[in-house]
C-alpha atoms as a PDB file:
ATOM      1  CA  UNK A   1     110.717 -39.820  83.290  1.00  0.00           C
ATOM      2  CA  UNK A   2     110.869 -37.561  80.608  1.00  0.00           C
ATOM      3  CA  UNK A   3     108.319 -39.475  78.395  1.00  0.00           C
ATOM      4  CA  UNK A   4     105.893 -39.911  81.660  1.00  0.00           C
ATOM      5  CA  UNK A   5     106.143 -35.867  81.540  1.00  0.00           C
ATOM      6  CA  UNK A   6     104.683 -36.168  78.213  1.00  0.00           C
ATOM      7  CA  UNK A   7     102.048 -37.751  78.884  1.00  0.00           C
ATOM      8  CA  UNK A   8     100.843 -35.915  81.729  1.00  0.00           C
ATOM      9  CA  UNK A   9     101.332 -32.967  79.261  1.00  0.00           C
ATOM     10  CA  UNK A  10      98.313 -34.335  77.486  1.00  0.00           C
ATOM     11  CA  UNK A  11      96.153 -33.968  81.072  1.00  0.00           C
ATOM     12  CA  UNK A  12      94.058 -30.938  80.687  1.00  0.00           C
ATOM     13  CA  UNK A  13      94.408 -31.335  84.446  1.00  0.00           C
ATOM     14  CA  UNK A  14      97.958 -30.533  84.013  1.00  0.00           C
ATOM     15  CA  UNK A  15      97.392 -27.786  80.997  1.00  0.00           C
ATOM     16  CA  UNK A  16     100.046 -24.843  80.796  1.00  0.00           C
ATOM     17  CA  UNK A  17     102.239 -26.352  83.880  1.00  0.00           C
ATOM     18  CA  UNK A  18     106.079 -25.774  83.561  1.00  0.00           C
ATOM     19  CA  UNK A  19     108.099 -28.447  81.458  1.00  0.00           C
ATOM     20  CA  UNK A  20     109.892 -28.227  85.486  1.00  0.00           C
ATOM     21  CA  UNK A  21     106.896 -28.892  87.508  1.00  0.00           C
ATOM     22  CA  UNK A  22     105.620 -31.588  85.081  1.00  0.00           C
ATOM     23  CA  UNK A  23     109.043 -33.094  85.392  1.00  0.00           C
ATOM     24  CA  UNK A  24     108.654 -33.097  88.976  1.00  0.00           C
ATOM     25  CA  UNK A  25     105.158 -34.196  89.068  1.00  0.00           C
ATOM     26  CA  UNK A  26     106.220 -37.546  86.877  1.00  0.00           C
ATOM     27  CA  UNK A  27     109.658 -37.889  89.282  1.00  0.00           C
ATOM     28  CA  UNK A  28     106.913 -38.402  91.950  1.00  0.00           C
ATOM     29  CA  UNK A  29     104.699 -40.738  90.030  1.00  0.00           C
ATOM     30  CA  UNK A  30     104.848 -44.598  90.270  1.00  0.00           C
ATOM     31  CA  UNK A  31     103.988 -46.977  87.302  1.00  0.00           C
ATOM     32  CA  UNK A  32     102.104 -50.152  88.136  1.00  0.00           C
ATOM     33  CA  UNK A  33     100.656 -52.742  86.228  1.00  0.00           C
ATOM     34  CA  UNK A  34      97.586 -54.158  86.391  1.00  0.00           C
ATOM     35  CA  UNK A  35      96.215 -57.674  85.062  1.00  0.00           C
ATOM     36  CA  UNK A  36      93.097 -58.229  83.133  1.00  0.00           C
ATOM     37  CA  UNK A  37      90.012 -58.318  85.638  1.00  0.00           C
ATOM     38  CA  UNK A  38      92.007 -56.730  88.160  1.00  0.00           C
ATOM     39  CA  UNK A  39      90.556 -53.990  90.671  1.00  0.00           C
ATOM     40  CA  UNK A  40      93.002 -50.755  89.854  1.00  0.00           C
ATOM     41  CA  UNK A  41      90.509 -49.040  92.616  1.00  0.00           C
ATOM     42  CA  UNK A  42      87.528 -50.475  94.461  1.00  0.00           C
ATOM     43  CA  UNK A  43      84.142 -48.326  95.595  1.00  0.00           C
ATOM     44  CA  UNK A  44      84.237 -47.589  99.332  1.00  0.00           C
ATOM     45  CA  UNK A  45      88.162 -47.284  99.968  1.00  0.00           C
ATOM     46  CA  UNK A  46      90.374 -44.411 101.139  1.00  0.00           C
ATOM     47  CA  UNK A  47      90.972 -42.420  97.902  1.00  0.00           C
ATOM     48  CA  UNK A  48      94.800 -41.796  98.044  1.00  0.00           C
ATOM     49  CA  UNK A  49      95.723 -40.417  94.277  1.00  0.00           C
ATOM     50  CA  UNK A  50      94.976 -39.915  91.067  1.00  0.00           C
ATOM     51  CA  UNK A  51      95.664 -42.335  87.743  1.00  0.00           C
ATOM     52  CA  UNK A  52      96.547 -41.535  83.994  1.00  0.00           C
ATOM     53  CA  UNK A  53      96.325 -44.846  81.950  1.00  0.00           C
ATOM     54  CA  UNK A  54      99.511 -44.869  79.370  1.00  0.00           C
ATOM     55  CA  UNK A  55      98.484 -48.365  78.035  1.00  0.00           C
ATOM     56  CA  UNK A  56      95.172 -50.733  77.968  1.00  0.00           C
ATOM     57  CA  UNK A  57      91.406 -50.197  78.853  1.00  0.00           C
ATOM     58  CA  UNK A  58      89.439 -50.355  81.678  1.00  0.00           C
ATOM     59  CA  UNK A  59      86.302 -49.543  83.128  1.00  0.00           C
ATOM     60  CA  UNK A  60      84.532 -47.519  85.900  1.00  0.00           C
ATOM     61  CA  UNK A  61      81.825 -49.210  87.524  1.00  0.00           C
ATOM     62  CA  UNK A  62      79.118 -48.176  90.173  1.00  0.00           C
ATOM     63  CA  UNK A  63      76.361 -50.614  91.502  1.00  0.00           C
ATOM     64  CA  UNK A  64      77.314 -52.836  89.367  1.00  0.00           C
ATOM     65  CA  UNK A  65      77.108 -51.284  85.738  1.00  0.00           C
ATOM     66  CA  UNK A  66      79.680 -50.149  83.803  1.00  0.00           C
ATOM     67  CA  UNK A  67      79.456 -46.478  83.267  1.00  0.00           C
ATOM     68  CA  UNK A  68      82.493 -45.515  81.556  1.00  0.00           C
ATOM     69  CA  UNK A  69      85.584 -47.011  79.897  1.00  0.00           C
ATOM     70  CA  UNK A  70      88.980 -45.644  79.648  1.00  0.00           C
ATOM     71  CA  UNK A  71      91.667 -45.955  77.968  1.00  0.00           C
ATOM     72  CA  UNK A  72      95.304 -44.259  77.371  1.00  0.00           C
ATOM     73  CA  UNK A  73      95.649 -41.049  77.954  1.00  0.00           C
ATOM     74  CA  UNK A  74      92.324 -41.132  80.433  1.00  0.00           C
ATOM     75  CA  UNK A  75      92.613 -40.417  83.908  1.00  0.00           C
ATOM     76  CA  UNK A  76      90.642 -40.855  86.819  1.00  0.00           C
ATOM     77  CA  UNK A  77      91.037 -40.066  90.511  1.00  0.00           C
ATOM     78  CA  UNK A  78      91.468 -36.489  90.198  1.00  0.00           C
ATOM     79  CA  UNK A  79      89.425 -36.064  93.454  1.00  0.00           C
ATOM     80  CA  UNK A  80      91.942 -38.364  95.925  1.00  0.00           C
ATOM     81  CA  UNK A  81      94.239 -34.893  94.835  1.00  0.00           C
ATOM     82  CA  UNK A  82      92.104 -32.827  96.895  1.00  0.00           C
ATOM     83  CA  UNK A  83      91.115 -34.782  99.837  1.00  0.00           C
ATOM     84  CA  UNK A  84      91.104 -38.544 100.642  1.00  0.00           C
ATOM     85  CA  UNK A  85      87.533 -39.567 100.931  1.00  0.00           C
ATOM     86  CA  UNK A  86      86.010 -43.066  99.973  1.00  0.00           C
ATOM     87  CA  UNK A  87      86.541 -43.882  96.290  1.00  0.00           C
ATOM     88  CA  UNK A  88      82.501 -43.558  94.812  1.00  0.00           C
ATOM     89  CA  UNK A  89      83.289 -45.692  91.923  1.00  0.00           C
ATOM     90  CA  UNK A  90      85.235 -49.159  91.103  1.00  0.00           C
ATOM     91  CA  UNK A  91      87.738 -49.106  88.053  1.00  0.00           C
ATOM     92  CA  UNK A  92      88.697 -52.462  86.536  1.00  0.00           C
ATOM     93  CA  UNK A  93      91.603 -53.196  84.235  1.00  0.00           C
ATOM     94  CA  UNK A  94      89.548 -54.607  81.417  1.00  0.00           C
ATOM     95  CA  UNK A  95      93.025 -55.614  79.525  1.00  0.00           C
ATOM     96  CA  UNK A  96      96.479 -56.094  80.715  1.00  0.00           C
ATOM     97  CA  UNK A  97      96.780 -51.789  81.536  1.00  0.00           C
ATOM     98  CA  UNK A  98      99.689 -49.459  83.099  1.00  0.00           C
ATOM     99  CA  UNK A  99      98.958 -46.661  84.737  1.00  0.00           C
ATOM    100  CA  UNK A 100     100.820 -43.556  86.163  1.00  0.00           C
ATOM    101  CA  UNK A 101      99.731 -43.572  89.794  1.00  0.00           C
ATOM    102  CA  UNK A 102     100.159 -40.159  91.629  1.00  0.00           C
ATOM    103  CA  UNK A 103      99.744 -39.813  95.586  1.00  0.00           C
ATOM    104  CA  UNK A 104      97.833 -36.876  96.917  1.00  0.00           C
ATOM    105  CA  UNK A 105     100.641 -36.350  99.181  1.00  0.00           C
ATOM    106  CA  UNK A 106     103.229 -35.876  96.215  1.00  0.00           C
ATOM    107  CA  UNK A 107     100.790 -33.786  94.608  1.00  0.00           C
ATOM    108  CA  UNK A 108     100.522 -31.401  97.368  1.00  0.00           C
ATOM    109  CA  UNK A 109     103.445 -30.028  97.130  1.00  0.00           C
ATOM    110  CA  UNK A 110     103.359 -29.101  93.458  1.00  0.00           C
ATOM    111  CA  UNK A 111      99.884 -26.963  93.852  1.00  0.00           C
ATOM    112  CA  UNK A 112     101.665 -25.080  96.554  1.00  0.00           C
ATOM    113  CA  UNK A 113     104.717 -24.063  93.745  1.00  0.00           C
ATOM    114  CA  UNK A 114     101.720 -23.408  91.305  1.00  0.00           C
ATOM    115  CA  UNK A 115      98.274 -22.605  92.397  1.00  0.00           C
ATOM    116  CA  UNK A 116      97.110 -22.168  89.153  1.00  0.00           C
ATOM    117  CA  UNK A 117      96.459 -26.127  89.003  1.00  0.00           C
ATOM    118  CA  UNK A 118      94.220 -26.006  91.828  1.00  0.00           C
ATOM    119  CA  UNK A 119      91.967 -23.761  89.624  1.00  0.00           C
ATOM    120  CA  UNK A 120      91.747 -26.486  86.834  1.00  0.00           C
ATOM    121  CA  UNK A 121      91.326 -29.506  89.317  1.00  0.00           C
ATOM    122  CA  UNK A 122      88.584 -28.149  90.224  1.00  0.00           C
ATOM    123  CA  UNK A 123      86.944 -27.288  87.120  1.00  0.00           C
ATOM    124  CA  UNK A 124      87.902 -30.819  86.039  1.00  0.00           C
ATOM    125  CA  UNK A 125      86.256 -32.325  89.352  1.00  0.00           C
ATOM    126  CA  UNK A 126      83.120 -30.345  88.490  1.00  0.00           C
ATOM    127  CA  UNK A 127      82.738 -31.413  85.084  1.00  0.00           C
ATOM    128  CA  UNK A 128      82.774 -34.899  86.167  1.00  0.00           C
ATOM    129  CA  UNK A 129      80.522 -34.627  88.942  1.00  0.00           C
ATOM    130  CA  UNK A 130      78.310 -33.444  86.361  1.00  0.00           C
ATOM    131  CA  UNK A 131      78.753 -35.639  83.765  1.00  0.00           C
ATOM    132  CA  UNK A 132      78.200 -38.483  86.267  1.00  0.00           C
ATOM    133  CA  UNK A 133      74.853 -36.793  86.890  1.00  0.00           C
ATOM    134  CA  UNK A 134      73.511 -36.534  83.872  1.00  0.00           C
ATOM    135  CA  UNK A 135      73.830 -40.535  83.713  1.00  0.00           C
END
């Protein structure tokens, strides 16, 4: 757990949070696999949490085109935290890829102990609604 704390440490998302609550956050995480070609998250479903890739690539696709790729230490989902709403985007393991998968109801309970992450969810959530207008 302790090295799954370090990684989240390099979230911006998770920026200035206790070594404590980022030990708690990564006790609540799962890791999962994924194979090559495999959907990690598909366009349309129930957004329930919020993935950090700690190994391989894959990428985010809507209609049809590939509009980002990610790789370790990228994260995606960030928006499942808040609220669960339809995913608006597919994400595809594009190699063999792990990811640290965190559950919106987990999460809860760590932005009641520190508000202060709500503040940068949301800035992070805005700066990718942006970025994904300006494509």
């Amino acid at each position: 757990m302790a090295d799954h704390a370090e990684q989240l440490k390099s979230v911006p998302l998770f920026d200035g949070i206790s070594g404590a609550d980022l030990k708690r956050i990564a006790e609540s995480a799962k890791e999962r696999r994924f194979d090559a070609g495999t959907s990690i998250v598909s366009a349309g479903e129930p957004a329930q949490g919020f993935y950090l890739i700690i190994d391989g690539r894959a990428e985010v696709k809507q209609g049809g085109r590939t509009i980002r790729t990610l790789g370790p230490g990228d994260y995606f989902g960030e928006l499942a935290l808040i609220r669960e709403t339809p995913r608006t985007a597919t994400v595809v393991a594009k190699d063999s890829t792990t990811c640290l998968a965190l559950a919106r109801w987990d999460f809860k309970g760590i932005v009641v102990a520190n508000p202060s992450i709500a503040i940068r969810l949301l800035e992070t959530v805005a700066s990718r609604i942006q970025e994904d207008e300006l494509r």
